[in-house]
Protein backbone atom coordinates (compact mmCIF):
# COMPACT_ATOMS: atom_id res chain seq x y z
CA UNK A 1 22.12 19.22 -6.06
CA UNK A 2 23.41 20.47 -9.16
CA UNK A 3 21.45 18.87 -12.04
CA UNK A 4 23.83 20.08 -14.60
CA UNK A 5 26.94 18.75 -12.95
CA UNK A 6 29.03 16.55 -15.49
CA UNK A 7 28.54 13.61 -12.46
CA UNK A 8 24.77 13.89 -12.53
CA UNK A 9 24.78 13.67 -15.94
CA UNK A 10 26.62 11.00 -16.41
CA UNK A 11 24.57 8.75 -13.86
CA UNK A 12 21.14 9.95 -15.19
CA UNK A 13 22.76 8.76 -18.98
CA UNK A 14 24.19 5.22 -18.32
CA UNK A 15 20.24 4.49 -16.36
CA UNK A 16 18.41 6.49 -18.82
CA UNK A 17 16.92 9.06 -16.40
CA UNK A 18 14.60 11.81 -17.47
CA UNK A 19 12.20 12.34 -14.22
CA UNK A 20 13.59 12.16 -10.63
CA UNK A 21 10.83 9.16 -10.20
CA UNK A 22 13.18 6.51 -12.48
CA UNK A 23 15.70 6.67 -9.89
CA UNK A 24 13.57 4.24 -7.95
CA UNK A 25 14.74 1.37 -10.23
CA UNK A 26 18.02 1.84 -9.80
CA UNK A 27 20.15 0.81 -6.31
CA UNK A 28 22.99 2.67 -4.78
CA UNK A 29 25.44 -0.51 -6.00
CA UNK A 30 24.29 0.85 -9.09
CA UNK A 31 25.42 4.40 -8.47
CA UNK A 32 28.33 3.64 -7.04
CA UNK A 33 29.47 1.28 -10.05
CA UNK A 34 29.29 4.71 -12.63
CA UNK A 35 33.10 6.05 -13.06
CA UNK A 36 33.46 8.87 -10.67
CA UNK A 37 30.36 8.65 -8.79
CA UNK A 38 31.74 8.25 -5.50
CA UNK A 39 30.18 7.96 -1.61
CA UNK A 40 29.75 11.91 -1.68
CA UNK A 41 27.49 12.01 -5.06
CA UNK A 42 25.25 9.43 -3.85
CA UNK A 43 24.76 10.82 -0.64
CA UNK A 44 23.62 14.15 -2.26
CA UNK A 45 21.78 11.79 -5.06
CA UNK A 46 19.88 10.66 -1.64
CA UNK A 47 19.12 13.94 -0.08
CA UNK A 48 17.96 15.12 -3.50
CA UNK A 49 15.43 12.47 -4.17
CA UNK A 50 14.66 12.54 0.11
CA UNK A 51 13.01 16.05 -0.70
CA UNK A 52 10.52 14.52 -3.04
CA UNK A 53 9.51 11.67 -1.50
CA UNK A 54 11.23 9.18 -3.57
CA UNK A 55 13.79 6.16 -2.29
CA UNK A 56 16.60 4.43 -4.34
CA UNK A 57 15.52 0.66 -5.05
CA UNK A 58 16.38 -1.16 -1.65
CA UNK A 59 17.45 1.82 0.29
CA UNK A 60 14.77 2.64 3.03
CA UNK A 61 17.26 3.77 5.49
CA UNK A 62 17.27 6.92 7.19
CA UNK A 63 19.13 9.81 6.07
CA UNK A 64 21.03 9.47 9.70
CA UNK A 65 22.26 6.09 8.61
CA UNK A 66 23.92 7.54 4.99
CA UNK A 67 27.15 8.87 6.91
């Protein structure tokens, strides 16, 4: 995922995100609620934070489930 994308950015601004952890507070209602961060962004968000071990608040799905 491409950290400097103008999408990431604006997500990681409007929840105040500095480490990849802090996404843990935030659900994917919550994504999905930021202007123009759609299905495909938080699918990505997912895969990004999958890699590292870390879960968005009340998602413990599979990745197989995310389609």
């Amino acid at each position: 995922m491409n950290l400097k994308s103008i999408t990431y950015r604006r997500a990681a601004e409007t929840f105040r995100i500095t480490q990849p952890d802090h996404w843990r507070r935030i659900s994917a209602a919550d994504v999905l609620a930021v202007d123009k961060c759609g299905k495909k962004f938080l699918n990505q968000l997912r895969l990004y934070l999958a890699h590292r071990g870390i879960n968005l608040r009340g998602d413990n799905t599979s990745y197989r489930d995310w389609e």
